[in-house]
N, C-alpha and C. Protein backbone atom coordinates (compact mmCIF):
# COMPACT_ATOMS: atom_id res chain seq x y z
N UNK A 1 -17.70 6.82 11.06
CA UNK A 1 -16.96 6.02 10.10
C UNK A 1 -17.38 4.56 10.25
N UNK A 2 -17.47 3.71 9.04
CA UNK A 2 -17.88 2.37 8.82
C UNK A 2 -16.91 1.62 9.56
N UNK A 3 -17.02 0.54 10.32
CA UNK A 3 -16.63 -0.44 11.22
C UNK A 3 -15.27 -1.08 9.98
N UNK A 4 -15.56 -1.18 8.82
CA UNK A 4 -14.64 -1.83 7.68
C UNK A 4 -13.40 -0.61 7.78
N UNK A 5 -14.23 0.63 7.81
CA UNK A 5 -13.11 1.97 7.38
C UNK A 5 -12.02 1.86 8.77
N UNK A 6 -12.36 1.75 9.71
CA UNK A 6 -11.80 1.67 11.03
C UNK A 6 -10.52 0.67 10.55
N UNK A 7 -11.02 -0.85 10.60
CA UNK A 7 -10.07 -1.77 10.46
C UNK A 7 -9.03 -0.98 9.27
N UNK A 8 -9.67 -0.47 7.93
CA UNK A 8 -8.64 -0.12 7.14
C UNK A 8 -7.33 0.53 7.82
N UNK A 9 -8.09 1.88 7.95
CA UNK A 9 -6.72 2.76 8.63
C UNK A 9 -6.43 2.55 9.31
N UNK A 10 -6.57 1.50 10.45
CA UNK A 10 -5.60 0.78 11.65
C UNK A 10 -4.89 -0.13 10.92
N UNK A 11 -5.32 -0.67 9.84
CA UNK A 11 -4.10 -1.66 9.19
C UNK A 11 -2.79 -0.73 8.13
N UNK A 12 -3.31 0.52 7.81
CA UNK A 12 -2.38 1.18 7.26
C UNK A 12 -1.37 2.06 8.29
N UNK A 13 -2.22 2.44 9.56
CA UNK A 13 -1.01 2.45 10.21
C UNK A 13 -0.35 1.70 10.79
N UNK A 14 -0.70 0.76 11.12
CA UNK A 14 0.22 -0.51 11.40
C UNK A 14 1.55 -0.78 9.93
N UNK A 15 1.03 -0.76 8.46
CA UNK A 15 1.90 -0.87 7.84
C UNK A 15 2.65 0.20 7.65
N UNK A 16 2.64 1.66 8.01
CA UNK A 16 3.16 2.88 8.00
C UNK A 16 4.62 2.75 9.26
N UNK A 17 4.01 2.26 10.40
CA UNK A 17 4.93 1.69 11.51
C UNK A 17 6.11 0.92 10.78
N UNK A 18 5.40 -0.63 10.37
CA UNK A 18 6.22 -1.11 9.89
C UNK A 18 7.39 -1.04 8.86
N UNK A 19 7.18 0.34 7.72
CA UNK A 19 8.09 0.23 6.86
C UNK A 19 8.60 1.35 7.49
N UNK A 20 8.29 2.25 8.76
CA UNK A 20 9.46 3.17 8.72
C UNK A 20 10.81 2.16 9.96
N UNK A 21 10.10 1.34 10.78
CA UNK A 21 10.81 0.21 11.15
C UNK A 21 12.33 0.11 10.38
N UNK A 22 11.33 -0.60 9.24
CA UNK A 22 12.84 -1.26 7.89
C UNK A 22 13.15 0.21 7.37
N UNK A 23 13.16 1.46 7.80
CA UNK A 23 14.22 2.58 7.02
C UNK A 23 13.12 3.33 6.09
N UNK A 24 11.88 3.12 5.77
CA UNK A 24 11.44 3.88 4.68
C UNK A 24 11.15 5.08 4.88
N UNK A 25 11.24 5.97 4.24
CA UNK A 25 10.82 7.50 4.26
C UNK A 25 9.12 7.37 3.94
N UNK A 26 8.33 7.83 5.30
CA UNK A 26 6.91 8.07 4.35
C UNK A 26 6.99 9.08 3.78
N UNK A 27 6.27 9.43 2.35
CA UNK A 27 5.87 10.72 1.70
C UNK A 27 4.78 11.41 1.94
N UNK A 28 3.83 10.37 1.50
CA UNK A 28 1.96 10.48 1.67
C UNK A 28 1.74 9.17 1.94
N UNK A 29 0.29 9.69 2.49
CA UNK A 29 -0.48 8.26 2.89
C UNK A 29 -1.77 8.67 2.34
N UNK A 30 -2.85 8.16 1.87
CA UNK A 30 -3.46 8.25 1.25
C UNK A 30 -4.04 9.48 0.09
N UNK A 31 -2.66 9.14 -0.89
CA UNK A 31 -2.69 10.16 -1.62
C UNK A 31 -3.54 9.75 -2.87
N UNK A 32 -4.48 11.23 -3.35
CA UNK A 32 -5.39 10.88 -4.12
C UNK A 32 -5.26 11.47 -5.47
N UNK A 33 -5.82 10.82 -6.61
CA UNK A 33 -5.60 12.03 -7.78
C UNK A 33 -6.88 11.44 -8.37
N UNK A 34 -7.90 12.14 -8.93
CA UNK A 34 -9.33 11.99 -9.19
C UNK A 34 -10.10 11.27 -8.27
N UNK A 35 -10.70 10.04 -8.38
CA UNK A 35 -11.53 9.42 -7.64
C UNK A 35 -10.06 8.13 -7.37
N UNK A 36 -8.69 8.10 -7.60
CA UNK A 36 -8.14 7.27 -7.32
C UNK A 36 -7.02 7.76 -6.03
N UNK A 37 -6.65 6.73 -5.39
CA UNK A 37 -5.92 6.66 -4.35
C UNK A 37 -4.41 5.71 -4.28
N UNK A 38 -4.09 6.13 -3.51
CA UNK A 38 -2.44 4.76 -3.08
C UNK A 38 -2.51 5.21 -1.59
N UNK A 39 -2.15 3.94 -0.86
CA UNK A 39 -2.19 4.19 0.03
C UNK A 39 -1.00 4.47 0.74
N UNK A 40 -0.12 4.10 0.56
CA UNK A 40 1.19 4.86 1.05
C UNK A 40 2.11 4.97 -0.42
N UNK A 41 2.98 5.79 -0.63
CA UNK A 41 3.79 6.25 -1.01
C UNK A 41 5.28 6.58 -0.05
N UNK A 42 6.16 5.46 -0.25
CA UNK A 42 7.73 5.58 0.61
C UNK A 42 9.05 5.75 -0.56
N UNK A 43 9.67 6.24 0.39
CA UNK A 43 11.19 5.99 -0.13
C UNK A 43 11.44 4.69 0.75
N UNK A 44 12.53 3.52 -0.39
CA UNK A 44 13.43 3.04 0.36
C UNK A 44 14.54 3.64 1.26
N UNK A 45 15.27 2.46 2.09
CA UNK A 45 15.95 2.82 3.34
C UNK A 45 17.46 3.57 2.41
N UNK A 46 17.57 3.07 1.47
CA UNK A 46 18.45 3.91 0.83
C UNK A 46 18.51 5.00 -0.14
N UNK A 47 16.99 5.94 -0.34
CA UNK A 47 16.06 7.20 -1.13
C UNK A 47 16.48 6.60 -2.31
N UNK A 48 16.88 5.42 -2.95
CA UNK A 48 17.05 5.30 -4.04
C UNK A 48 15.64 4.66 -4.86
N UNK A 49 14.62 4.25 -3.97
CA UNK A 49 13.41 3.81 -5.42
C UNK A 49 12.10 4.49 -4.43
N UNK A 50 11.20 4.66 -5.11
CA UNK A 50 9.77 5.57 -4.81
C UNK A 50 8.95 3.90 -4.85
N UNK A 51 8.45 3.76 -4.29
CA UNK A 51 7.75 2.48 -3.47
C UNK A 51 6.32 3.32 -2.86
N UNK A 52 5.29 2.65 -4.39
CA UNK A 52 4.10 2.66 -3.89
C UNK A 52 3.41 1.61 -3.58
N UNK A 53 2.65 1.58 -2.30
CA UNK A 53 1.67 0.71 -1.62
C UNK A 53 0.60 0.47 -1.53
N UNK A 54 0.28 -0.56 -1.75
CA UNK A 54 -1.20 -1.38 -1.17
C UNK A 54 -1.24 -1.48 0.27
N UNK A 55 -2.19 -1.31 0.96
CA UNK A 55 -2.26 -2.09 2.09
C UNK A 55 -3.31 -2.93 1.83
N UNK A 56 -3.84 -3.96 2.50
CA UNK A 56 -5.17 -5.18 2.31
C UNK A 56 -5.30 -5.37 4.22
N UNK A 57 -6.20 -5.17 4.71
CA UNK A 57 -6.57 -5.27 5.97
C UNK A 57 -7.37 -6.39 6.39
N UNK A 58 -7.48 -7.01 7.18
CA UNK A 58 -8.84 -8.38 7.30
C UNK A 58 -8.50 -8.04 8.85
N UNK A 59 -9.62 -9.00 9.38
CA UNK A 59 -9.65 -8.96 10.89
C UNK A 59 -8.96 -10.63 11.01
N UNK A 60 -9.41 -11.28 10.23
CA UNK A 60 -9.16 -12.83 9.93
C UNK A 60 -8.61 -13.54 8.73
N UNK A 61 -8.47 -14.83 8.62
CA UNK A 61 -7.91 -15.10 7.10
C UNK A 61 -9.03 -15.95 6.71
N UNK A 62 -10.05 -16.32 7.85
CA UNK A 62 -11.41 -17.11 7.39
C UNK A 62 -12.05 -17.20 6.18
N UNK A 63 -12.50 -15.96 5.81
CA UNK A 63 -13.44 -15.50 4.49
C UNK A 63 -12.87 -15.36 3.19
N UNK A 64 -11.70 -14.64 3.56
CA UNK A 64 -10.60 -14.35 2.07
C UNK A 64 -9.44 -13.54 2.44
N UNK A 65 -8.22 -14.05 1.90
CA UNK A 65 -7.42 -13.36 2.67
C UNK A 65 -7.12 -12.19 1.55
N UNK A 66 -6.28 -11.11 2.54
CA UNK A 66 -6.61 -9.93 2.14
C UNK A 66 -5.78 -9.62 0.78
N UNK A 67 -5.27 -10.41 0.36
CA UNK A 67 -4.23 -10.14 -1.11
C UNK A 67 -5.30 -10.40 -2.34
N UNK A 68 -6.28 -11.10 -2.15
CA UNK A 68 -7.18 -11.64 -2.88
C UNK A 68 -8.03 -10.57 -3.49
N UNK A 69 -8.17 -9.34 -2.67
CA UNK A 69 -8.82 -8.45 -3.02
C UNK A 69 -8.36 -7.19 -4.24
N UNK A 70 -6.75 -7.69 -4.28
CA UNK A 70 -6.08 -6.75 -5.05
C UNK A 70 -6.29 -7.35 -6.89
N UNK A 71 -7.30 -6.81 -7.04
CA UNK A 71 -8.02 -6.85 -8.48
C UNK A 71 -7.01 -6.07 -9.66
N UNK A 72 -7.21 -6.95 -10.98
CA UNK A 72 -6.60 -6.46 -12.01
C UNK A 72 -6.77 -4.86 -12.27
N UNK A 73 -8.43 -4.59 -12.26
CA UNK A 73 -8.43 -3.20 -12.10
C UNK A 73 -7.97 -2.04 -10.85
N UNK A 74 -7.70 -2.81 -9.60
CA UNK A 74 -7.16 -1.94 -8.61
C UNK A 74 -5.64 -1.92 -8.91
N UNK A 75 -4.92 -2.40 -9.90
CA UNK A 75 -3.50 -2.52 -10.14
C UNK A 75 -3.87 -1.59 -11.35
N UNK A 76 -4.43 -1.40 -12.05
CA UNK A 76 -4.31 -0.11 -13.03
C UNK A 76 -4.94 0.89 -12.36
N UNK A 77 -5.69 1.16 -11.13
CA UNK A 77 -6.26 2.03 -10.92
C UNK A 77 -4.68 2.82 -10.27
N UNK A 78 -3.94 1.77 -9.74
CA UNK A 78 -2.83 2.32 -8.98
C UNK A 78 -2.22 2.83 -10.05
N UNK A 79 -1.19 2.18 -10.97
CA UNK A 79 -0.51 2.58 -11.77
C UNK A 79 -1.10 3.68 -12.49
N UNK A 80 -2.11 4.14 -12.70
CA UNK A 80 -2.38 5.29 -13.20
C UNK A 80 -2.60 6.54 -12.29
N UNK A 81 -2.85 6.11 -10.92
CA UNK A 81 -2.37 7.19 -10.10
C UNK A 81 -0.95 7.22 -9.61
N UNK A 82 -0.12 6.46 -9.84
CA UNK A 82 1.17 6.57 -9.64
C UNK A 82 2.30 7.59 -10.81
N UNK A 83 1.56 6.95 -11.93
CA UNK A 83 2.16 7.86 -12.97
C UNK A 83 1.32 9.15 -12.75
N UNK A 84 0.16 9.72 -12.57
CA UNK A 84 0.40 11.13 -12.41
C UNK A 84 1.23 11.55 -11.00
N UNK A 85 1.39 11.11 -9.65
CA UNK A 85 1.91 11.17 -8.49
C UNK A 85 3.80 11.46 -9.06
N UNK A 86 3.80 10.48 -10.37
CA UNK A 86 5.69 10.59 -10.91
C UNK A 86 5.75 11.85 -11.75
N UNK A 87 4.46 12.05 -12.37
CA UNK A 87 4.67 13.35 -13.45
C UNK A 87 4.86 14.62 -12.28
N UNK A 88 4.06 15.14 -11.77
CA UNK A 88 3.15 16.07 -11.00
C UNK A 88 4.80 16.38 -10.08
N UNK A 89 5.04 15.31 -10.10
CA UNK A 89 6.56 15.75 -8.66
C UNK A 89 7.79 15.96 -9.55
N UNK A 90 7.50 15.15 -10.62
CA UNK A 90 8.86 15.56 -11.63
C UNK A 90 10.12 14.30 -10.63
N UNK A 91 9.48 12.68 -10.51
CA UNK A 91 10.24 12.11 -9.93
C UNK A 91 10.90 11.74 -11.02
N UNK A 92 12.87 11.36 -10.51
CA UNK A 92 13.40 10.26 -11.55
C UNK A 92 14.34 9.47 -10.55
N UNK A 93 13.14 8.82 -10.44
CA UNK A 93 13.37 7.58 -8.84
C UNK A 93 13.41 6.13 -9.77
N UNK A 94 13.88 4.77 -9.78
CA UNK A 94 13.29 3.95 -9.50
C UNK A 94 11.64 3.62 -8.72
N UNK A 95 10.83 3.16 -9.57
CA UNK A 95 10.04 2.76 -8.65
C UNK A 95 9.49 0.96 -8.58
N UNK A 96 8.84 1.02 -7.14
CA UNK A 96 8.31 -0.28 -7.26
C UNK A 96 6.65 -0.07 -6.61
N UNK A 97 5.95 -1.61 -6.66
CA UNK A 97 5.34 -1.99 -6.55
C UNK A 97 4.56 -2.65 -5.55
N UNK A 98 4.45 -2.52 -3.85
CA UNK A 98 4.42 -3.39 -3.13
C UNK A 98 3.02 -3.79 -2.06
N UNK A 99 2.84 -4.70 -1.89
CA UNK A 99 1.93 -5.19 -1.06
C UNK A 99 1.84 -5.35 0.35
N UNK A 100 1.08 -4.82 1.03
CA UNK A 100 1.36 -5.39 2.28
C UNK A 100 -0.38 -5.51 3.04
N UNK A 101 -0.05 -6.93 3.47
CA UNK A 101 -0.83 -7.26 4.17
C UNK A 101 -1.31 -7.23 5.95
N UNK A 102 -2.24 -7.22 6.58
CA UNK A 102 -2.15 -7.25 7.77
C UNK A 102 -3.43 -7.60 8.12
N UNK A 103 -3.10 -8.75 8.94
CA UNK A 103 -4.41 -9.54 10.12
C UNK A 103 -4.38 -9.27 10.89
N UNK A 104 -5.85 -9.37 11.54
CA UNK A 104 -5.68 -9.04 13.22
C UNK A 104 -6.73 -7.48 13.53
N UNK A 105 -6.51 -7.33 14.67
CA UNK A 105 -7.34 -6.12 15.44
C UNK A 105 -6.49 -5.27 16.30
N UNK A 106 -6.88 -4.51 16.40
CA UNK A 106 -6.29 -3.52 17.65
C UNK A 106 -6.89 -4.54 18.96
N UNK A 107 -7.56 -5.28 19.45
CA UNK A 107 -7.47 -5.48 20.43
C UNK A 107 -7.33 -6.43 20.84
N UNK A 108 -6.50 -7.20 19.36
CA UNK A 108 -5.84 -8.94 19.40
C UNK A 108 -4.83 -8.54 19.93
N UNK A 109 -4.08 -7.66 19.73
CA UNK A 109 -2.24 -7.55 19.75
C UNK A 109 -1.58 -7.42 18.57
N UNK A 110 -0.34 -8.35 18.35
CA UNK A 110 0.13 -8.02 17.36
C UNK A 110 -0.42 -8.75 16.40
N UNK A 111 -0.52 -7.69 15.27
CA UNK A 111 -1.43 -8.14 14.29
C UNK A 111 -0.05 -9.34 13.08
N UNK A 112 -0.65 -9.71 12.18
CA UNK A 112 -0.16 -10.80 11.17
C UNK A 112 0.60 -10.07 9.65
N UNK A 113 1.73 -9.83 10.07
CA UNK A 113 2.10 -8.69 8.62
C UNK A 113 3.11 -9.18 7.62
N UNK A 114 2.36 -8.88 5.92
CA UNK A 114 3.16 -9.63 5.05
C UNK A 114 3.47 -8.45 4.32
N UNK A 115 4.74 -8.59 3.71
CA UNK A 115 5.07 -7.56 2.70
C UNK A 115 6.03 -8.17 1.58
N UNK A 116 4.90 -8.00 0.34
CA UNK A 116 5.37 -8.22 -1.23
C UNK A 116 6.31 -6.94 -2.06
N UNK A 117 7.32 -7.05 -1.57
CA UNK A 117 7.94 -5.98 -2.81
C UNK A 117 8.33 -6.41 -3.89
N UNK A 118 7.57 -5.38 -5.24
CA UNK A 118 7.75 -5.81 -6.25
C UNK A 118 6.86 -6.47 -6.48
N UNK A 119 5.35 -6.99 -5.61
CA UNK A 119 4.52 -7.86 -6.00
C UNK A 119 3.60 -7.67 -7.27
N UNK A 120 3.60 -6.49 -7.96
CA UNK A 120 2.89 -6.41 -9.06
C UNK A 120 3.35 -5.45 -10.61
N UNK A 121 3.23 -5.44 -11.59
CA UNK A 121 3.81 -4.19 -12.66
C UNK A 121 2.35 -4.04 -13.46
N UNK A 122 2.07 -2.89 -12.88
CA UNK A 122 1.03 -2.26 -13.31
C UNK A 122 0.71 -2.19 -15.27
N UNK A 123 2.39 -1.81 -15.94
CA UNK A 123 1.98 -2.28 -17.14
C UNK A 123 1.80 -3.50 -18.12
N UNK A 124 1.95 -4.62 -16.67
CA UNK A 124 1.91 -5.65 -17.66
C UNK A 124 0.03 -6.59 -17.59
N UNK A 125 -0.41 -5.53 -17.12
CA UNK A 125 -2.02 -5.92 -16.67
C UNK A 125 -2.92 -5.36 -18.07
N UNK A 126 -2.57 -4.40 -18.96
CA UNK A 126 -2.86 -3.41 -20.20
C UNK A 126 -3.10 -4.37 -21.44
């Protein structure tokens, strides 16, 4: 696996940690439908909204920090795998939208973690 792929999935489980921390139910973690993905899929601490995720990983904030990378088309790529992920389960959840960021390495310590809920609406990018 690519040295980039590494950092990824150490930053998604680091954010997987973190939201079951604050109460979230994981569902899936890198759930896929065609060539598209989300990287986590939670319930809130109270099963009342379906909360799909970004994660954005960096080792540093030097070059670009990692929110920067979340492109107009990676916000429809989501929302269109989210709506089949809502059809396919037959959800009638609330849902949201959220971001989470994380700096750092496995062999810095604790890494640098931000979380946007609600940071994006997929249909207003169309």
């Amino acid at each position: 696996m690519a040295e980039h792929n590494d950092v990824g999935k150490w930053g998604e489980d680091v954010a997987v940690e973190f939201l079951r921390r604050k109460g979230y139910v994981i569902k899936e973690r890198d759930w896929r439908y065609k060539h598209r993905d989300i990287d986590i899929i939670a319930l809130t601490e109270d099963l009342t909204t379906l909360v799909f995720v970004e994660v954005k990983t960096r080792s540093s904030r030097e070059v670009t920090l990692p929110e920067d990378a979340i492109t107009r088309d990676k916000i429809k790529s989501i929302g269109y795998s989210a709506n089949a992920y809502i059809r396919m389960n037959r959800i009638m959840l609330n849902t949201r939208f959220d971001i989470i960021t994380v700096v750092g390495n496995r062999e810095a310590g604790t890494p640098s973690i931000e979380h946007w809920e609600g940071a994006f609406d997929p249909m207003l990018v169309y």
